[in-house]
PDB file of N, CA and C in Angstrom:
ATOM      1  N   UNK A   1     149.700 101.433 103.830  1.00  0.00           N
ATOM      2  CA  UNK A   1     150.047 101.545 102.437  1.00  0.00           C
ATOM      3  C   UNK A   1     148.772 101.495 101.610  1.00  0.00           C
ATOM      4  N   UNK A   2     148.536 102.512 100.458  1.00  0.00           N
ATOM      5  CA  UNK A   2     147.570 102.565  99.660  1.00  0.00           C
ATOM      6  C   UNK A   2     147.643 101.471  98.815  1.00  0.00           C
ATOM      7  N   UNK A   3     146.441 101.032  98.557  1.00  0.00           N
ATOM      8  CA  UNK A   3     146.574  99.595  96.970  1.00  0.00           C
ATOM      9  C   UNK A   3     146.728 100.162  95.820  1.00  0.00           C
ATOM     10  N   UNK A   4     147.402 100.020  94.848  1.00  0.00           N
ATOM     11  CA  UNK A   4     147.639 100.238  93.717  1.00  0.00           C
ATOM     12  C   UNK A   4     146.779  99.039  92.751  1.00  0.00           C
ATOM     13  N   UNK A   5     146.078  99.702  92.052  1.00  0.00           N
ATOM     14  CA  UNK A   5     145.172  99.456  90.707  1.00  0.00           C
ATOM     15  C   UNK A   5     145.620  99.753  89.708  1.00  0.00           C
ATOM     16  N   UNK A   6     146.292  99.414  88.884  1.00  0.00           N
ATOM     17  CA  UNK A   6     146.510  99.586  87.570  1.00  0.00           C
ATOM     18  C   UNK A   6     146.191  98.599  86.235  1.00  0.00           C
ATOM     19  N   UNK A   7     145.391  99.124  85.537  1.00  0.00           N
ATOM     20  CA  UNK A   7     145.105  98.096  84.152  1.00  0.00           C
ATOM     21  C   UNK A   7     144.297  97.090  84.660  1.00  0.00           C
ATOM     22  N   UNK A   8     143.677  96.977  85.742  1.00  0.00           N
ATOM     23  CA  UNK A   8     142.910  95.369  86.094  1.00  0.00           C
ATOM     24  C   UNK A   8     144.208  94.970  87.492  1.00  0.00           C
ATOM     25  N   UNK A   9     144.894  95.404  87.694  1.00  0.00           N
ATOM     26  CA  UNK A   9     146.183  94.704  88.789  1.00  0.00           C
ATOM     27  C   UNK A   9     145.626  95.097  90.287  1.00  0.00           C
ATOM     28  N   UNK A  10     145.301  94.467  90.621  1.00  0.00           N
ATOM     29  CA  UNK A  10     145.392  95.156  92.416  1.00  0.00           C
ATOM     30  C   UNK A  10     146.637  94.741  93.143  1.00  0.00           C
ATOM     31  N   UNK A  11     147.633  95.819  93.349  1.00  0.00           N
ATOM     32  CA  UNK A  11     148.652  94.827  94.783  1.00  0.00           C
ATOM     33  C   UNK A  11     148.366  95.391  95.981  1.00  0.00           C
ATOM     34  N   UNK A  12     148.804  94.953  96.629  1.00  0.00           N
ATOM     35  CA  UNK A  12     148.375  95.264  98.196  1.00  0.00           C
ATOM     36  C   UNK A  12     149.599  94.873  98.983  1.00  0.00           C
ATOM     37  N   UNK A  13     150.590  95.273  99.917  1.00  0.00           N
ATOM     38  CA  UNK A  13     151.447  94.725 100.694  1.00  0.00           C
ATOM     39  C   UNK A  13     150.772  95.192 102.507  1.00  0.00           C
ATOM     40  N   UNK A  14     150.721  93.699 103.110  1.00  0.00           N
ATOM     41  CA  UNK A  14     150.142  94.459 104.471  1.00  0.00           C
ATOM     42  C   UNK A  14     151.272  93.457 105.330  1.00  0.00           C
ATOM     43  N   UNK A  15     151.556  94.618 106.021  1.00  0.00           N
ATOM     44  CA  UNK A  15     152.349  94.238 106.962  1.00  0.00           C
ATOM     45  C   UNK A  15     152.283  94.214 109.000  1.00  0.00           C
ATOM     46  N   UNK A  16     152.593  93.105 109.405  1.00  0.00           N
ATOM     47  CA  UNK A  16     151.837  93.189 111.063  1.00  0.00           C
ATOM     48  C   UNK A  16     153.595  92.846 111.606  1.00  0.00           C
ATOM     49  N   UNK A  17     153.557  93.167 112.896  1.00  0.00           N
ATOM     50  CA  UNK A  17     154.371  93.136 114.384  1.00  0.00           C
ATOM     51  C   UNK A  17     153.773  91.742 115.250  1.00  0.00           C
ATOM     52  N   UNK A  18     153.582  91.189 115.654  1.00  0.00           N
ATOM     53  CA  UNK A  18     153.217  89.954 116.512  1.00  0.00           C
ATOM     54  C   UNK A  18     153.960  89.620 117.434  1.00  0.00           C
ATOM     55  N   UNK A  19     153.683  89.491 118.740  1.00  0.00           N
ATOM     56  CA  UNK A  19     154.893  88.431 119.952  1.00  0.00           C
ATOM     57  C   UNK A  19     154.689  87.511 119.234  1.00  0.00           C
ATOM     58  N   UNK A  20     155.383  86.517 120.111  1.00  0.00           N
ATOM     59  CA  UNK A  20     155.961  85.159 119.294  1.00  0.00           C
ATOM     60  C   UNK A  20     156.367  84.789 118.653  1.00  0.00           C
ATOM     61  N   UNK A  21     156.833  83.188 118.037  1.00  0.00           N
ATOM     62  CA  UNK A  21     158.231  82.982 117.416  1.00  0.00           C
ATOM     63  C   UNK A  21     157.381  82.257 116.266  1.00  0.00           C
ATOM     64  N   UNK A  22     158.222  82.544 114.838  1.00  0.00           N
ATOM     65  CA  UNK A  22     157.749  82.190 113.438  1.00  0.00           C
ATOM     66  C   UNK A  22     156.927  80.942 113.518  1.00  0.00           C
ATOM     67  N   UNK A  23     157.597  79.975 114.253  1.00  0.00           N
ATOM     68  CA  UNK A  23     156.796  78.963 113.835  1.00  0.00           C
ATOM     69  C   UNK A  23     154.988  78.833 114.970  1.00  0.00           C
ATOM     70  N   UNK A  24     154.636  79.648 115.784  1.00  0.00           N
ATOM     71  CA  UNK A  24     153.500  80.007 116.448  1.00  0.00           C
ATOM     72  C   UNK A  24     152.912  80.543 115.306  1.00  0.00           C
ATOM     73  N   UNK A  25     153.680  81.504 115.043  1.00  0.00           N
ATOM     74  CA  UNK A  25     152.803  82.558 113.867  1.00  0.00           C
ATOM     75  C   UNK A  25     152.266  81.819 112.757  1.00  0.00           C
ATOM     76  N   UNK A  26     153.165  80.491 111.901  1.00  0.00           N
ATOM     77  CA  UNK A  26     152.927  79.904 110.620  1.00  0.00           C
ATOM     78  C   UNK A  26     151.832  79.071 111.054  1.00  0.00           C
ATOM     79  N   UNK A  27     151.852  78.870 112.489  1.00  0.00           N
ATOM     80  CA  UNK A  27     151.109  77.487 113.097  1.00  0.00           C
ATOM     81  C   UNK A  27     149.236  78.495 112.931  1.00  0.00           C
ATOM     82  N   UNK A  28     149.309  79.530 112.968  1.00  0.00           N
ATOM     83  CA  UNK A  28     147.950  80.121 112.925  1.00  0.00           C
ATOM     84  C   UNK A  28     147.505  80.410 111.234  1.00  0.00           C
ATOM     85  N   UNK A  29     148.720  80.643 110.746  1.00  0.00           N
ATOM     86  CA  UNK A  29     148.087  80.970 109.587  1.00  0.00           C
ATOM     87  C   UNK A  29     147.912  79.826 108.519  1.00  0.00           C
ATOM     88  N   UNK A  30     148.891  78.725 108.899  1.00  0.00           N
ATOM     89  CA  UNK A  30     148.307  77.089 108.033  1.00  0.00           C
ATOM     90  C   UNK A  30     146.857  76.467 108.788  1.00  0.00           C
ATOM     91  N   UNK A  31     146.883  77.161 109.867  1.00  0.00           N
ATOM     92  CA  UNK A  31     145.312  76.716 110.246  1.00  0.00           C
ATOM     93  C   UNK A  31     144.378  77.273 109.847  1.00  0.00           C
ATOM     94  N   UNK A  32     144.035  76.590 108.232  1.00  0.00           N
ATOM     95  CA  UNK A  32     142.585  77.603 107.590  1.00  0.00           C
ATOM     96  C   UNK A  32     141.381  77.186 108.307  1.00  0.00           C
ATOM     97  N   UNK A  33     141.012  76.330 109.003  1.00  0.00           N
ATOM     98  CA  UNK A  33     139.742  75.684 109.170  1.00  0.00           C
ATOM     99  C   UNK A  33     139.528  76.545 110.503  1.00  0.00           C
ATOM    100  N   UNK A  34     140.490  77.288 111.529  1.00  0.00           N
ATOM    101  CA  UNK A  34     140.925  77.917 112.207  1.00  0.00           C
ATOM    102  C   UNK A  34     140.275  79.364 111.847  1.00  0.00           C
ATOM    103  N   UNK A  35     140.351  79.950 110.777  1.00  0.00           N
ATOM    104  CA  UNK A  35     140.425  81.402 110.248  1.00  0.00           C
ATOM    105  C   UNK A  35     138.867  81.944 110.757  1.00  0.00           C
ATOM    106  N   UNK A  36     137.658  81.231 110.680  1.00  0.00           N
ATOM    107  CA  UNK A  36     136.530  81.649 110.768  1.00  0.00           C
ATOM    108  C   UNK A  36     136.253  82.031 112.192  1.00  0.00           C
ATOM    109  N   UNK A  37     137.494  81.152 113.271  1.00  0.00           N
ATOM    110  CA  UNK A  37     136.935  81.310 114.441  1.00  0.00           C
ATOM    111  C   UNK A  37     137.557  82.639 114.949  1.00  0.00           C
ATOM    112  N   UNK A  38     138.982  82.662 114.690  1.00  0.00           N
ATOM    113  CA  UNK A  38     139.391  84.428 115.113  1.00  0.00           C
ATOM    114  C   UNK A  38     138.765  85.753 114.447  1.00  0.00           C
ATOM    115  N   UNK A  39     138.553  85.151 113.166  1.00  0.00           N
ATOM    116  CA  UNK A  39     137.763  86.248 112.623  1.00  0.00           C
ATOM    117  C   UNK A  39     136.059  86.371 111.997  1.00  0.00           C
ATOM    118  N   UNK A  40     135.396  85.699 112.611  1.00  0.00           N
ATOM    119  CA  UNK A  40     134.111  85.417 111.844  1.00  0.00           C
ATOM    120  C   UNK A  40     133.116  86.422 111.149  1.00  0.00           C
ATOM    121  N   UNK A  41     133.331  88.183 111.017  1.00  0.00           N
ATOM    122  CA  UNK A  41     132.545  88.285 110.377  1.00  0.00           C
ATOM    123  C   UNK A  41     133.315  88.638 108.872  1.00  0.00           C
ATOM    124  N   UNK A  42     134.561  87.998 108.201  1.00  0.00           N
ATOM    125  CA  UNK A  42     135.207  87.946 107.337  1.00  0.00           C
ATOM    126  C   UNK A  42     135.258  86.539 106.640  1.00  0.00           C
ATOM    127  N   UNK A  43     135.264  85.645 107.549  1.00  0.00           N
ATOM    128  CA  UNK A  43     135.524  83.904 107.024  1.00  0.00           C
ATOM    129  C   UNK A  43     134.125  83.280 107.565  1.00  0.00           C
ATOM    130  N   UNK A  44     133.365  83.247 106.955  1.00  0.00           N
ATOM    131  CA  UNK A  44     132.063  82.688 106.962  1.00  0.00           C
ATOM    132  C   UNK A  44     132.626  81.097 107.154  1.00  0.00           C
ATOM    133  N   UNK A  45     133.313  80.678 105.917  1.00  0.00           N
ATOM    134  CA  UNK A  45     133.360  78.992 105.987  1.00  0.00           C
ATOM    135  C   UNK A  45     134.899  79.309 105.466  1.00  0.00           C
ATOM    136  N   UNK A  46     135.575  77.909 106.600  1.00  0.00           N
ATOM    137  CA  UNK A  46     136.958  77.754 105.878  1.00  0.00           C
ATOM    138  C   UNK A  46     137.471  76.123 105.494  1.00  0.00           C
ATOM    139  N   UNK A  47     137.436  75.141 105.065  1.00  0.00           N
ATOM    140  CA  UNK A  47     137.194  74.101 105.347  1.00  0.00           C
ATOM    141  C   UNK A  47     138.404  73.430 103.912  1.00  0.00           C
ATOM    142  N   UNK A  48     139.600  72.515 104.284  1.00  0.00           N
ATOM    143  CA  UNK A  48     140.635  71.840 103.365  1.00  0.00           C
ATOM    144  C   UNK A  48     139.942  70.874 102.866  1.00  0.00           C
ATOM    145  N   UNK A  49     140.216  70.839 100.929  1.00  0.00           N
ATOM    146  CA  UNK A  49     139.435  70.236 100.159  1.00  0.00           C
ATOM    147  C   UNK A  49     140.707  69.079  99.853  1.00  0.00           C
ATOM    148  N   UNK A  50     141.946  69.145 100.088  1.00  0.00           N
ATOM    149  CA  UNK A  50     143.079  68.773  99.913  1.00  0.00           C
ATOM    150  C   UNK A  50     143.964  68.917 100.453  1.00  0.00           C
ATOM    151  N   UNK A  51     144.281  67.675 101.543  1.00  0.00           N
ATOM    152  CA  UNK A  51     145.437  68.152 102.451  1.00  0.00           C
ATOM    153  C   UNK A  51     147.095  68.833 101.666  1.00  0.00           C
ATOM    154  N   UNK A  52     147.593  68.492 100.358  1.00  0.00           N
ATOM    155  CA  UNK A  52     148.969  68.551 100.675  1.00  0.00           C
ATOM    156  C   UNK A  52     149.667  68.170 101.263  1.00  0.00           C
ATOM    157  N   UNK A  53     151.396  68.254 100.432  1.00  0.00           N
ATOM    158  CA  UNK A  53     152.093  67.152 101.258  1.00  0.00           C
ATOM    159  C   UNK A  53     152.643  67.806 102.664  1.00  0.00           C
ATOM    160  N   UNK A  54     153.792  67.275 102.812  1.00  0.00           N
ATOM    161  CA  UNK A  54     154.429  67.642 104.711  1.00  0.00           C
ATOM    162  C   UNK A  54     154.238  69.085 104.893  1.00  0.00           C
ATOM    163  N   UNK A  55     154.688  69.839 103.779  1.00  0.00           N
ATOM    164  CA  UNK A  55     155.025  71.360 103.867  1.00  0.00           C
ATOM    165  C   UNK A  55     153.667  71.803 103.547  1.00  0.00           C
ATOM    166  N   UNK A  56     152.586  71.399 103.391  1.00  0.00           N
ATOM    167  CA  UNK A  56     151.433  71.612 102.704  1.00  0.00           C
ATOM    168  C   UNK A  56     151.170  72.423 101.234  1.00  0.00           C
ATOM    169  N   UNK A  57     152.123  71.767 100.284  1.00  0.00           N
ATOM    170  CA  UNK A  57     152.376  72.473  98.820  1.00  0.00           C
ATOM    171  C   UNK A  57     151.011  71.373  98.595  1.00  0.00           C
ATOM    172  N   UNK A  58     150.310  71.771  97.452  1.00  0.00           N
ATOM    173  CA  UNK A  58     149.220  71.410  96.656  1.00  0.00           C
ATOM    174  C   UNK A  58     148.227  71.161  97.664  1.00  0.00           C
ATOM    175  N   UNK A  59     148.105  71.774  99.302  1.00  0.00           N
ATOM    176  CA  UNK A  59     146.536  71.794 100.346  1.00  0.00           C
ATOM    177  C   UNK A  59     145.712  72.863  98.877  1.00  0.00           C
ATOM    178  N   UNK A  60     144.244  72.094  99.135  1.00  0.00           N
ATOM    179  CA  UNK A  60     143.691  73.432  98.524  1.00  0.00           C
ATOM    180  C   UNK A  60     141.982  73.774  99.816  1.00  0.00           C
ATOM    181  N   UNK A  61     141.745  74.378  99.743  1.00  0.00           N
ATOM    182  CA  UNK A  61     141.091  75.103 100.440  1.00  0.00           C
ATOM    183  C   UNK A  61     139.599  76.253  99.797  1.00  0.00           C
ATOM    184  N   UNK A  62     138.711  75.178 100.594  1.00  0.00           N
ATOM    185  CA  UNK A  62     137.373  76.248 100.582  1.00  0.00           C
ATOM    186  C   UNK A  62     136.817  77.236 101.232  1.00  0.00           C
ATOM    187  N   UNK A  63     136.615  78.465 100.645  1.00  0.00           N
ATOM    188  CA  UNK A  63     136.273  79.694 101.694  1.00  0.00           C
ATOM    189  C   UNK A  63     135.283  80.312 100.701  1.00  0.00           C
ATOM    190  N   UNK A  64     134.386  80.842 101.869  1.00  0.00           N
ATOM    191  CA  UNK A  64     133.045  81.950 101.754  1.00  0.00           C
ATOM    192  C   UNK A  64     133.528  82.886 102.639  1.00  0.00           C
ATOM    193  N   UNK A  65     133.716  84.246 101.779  1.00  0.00           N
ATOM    194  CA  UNK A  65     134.386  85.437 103.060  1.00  0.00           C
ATOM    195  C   UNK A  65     133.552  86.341 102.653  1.00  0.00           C
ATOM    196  N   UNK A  66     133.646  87.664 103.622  1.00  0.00           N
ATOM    197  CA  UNK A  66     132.883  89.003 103.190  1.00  0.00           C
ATOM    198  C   UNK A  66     133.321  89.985 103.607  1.00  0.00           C
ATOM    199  N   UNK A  67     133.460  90.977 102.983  1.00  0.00           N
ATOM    200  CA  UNK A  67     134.242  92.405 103.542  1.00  0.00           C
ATOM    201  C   UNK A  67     133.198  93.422 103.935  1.00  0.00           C
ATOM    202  N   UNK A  68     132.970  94.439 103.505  1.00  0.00           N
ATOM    203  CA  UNK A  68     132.270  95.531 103.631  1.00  0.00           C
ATOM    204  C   UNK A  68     131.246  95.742 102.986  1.00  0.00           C
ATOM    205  N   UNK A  69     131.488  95.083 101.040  1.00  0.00           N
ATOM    206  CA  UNK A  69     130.199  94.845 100.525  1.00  0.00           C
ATOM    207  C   UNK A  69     129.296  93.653 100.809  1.00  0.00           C
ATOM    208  N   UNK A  70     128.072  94.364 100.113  1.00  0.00           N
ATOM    209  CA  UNK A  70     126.690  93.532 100.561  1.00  0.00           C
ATOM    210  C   UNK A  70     126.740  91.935 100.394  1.00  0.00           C
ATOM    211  N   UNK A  71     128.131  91.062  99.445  1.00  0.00           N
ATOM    212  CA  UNK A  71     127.864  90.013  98.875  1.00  0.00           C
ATOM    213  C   UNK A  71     128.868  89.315  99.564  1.00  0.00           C
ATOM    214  N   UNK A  72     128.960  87.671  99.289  1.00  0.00           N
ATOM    215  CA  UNK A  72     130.261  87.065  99.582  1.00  0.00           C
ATOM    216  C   UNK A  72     130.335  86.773  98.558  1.00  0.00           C
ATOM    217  N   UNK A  73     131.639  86.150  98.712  1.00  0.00           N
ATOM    218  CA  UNK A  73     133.076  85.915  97.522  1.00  0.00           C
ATOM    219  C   UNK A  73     133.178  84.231  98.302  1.00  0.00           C
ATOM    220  N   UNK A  74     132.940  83.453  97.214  1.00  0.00           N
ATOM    221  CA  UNK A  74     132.841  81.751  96.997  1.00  0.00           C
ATOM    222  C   UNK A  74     134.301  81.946  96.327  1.00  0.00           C
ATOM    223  N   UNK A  75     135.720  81.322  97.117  1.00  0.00           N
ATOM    224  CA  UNK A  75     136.828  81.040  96.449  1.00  0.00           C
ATOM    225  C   UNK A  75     137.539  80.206  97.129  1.00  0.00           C
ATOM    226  N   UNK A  76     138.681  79.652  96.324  1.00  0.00           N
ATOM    227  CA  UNK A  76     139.726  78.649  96.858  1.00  0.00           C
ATOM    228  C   UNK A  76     141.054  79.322  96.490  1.00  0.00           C
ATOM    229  N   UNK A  77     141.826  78.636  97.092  1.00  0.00           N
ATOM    230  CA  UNK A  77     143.375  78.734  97.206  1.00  0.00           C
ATOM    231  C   UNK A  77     143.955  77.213  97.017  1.00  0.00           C
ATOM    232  N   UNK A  78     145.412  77.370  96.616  1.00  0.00           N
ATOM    233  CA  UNK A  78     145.591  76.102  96.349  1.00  0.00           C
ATOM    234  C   UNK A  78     147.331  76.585  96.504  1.00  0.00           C
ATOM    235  N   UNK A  79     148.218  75.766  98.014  1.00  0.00           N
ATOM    236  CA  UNK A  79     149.240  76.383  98.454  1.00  0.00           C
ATOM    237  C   UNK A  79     150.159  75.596  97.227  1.00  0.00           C
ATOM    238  N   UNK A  80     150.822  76.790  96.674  1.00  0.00           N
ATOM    239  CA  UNK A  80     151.926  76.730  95.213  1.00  0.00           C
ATOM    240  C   UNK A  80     153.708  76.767  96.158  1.00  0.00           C
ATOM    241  N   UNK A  81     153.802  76.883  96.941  1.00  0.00           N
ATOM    242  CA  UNK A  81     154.731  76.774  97.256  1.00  0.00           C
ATOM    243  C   UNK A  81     154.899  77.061  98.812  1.00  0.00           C
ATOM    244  N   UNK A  82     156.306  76.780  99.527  1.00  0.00           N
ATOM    245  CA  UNK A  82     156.462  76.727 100.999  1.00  0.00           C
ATOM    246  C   UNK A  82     157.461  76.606 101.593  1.00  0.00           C
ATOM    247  N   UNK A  83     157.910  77.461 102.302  1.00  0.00           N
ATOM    248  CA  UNK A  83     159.391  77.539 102.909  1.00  0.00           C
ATOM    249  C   UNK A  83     159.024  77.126 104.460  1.00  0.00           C
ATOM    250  N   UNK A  84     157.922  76.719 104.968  1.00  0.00           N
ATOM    251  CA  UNK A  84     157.038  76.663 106.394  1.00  0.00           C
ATOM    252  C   UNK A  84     158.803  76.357 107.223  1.00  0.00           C
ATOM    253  N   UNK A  85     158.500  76.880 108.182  1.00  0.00           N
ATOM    254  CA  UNK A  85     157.507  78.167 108.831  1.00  0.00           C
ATOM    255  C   UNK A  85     158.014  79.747 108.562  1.00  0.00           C
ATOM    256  N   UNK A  86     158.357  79.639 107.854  1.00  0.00           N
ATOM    257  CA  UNK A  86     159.061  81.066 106.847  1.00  0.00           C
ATOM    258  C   UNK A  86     158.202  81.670 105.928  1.00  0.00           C
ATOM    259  N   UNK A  87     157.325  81.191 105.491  1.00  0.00           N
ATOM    260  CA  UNK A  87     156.252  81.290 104.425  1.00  0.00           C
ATOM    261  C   UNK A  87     155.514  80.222 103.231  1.00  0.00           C
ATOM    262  N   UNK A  88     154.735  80.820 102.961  1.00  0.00           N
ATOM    263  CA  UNK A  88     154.107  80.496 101.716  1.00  0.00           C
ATOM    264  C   UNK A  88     153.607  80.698 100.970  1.00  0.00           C
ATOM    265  N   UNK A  89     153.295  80.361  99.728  1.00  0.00           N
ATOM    266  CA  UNK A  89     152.721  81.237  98.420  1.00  0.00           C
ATOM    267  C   UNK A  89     151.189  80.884  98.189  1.00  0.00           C
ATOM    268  N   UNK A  90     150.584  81.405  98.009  1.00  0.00           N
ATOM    269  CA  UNK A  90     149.115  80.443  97.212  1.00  0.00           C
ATOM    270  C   UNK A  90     148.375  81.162  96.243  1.00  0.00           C
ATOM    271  N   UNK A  91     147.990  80.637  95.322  1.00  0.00           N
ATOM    272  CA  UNK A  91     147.246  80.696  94.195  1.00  0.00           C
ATOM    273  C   UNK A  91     145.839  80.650  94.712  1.00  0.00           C
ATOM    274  N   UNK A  92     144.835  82.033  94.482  1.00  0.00           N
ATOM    275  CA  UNK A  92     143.250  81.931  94.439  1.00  0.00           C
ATOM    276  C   UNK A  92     142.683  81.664  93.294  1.00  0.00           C
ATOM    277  N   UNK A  93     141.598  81.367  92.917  1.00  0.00           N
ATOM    278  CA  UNK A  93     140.407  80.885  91.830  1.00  0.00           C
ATOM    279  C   UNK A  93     139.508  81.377  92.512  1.00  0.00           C
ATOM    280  N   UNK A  94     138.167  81.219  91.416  1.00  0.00           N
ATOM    281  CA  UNK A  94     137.298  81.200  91.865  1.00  0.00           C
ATOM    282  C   UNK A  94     136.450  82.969  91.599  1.00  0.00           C
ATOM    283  N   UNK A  95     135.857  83.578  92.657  1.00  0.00           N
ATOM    284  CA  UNK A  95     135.358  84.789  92.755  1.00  0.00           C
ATOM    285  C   UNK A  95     136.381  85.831  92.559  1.00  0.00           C
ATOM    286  N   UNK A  96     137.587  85.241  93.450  1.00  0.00           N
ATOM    287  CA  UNK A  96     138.927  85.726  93.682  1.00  0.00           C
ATOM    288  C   UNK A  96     140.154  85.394  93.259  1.00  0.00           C
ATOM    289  N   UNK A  97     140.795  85.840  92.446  1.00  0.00           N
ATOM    290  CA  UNK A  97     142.109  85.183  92.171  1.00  0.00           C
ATOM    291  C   UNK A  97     142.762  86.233  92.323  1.00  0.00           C
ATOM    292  N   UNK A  98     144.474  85.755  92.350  1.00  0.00           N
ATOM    293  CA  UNK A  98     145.305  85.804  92.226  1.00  0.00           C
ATOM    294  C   UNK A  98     146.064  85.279  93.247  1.00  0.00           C
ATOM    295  N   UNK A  99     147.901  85.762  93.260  1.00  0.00           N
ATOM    296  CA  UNK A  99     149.124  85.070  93.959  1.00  0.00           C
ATOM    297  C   UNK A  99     149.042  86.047  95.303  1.00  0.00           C
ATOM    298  N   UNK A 100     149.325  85.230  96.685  1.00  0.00           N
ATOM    299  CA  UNK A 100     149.535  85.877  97.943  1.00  0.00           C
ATOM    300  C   UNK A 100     150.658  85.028  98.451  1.00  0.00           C
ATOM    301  N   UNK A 101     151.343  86.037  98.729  1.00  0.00           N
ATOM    302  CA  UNK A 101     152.929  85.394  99.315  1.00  0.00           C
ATOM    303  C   UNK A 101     152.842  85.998 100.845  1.00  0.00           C
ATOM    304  N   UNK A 102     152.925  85.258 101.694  1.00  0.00           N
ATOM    305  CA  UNK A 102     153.413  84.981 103.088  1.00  0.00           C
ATOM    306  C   UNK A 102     154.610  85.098 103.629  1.00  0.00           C
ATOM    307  N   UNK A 103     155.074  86.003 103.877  1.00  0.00           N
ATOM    308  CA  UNK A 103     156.753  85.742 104.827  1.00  0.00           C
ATOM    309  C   UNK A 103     156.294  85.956 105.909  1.00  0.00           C
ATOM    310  N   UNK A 104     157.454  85.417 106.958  1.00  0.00           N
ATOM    311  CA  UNK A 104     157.568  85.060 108.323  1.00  0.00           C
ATOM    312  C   UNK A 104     158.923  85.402 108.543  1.00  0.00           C
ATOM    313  N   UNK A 105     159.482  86.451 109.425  1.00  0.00           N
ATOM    314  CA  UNK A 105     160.818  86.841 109.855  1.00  0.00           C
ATOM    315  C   UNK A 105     160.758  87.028 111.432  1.00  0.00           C
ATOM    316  N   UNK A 106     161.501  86.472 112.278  1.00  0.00           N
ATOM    317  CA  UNK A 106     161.465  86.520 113.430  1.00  0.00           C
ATOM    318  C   UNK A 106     162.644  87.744 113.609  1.00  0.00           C
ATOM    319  N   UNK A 107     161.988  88.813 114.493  1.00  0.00           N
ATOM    320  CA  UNK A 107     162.265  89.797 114.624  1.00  0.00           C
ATOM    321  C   UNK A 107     162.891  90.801 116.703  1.00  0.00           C
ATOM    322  N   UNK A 108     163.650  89.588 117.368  1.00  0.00           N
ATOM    323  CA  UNK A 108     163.208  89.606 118.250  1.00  0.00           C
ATOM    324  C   UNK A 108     162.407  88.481 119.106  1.00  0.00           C
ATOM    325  N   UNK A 109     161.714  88.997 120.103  1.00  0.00           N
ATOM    326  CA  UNK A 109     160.211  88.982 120.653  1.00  0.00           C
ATOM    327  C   UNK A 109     159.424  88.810 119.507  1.00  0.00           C
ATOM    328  N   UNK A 110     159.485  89.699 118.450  1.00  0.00           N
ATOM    329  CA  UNK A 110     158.319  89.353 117.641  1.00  0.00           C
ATOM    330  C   UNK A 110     158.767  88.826 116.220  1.00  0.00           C
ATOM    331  N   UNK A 111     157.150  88.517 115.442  1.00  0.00           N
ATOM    332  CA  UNK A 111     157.301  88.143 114.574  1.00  0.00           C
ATOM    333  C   UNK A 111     157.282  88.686 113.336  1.00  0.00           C
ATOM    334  N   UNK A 112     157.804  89.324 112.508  1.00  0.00           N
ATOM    335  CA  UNK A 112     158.040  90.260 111.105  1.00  0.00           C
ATOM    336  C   UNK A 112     157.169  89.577 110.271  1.00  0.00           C
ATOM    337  N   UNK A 113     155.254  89.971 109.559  1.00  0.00           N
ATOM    338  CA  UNK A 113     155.129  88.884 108.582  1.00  0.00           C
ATOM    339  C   UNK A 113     154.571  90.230 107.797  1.00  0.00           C
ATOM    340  N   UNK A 114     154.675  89.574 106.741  1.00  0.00           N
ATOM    341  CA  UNK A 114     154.384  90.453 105.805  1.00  0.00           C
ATOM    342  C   UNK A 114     153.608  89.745 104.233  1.00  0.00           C
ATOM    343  N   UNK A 115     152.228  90.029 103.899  1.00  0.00           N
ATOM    344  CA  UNK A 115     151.266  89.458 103.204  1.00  0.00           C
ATOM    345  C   UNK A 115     151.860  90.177 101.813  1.00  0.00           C
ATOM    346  N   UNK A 116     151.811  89.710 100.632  1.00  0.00           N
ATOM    347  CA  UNK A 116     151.829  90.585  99.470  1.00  0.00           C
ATOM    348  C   UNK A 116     151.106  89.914  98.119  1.00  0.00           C
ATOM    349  N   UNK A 117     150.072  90.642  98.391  1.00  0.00           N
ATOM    350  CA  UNK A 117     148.881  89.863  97.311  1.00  0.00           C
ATOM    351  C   UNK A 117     148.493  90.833  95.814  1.00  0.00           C
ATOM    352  N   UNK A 118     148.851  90.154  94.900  1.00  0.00           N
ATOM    353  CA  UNK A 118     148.461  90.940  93.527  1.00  0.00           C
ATOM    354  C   UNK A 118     147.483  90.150  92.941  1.00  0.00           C
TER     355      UNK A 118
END
């Protein structure tokens, strides 16, 4: 799916297939401190500034990431809401903002997740 830009808006919906069952899948993606090691030349540093409670609503989180351009992006997240292991919402600051919502649908064998960040 192409990103749509409009007026200053970026959305983006990305969607993946995965074996395994929702709560494997939620178990990788609440592991931010985790993120640098599957993917390291994207998550430079990932490191919780704030645990949050059981469901991890109000964790907030430090990251240095880098894409394709020459620079990194110094930002946080701060989880706004949580259906775990079904999903979650979070709020960026920082270099980067905005809302990224998380679903988790067990689909089978696999796992249905689907990112949708504006």
């Amino acid at each position: 799916m192409m990103p749509i830009v409009a007026r200053g808006i970026y959305h983006l919906v990305s969607q993946w297939k995965v074996d395994g069952t929702v709560k494997e899948a939620a178990d990788v993606l609440e592991d931010v401190e985790g993120l640098a090691s599957w993917w390291p030349s994207a998550w430079l540093e990932a490191e919780i500034e704030q645990p949050g409670d059981e469901k991890g609503v109000g964790k907030v989180a430090r990251l240095v990431t880098r894409g394709w351009l020459p620079y990194n992006l110094h930002w946080y997240f701060r989880v706004v809401e949580s259906d775990s292991p079904y999903g979650f919402t979070i709020q960026a600051f920082g270099d980067f903002d905005g809302i990224g919502i998380w679903t988790l649908e067990q689909a089978g064998p696999e796992v249905h997740i689907v990112y949708d960040w504006t």
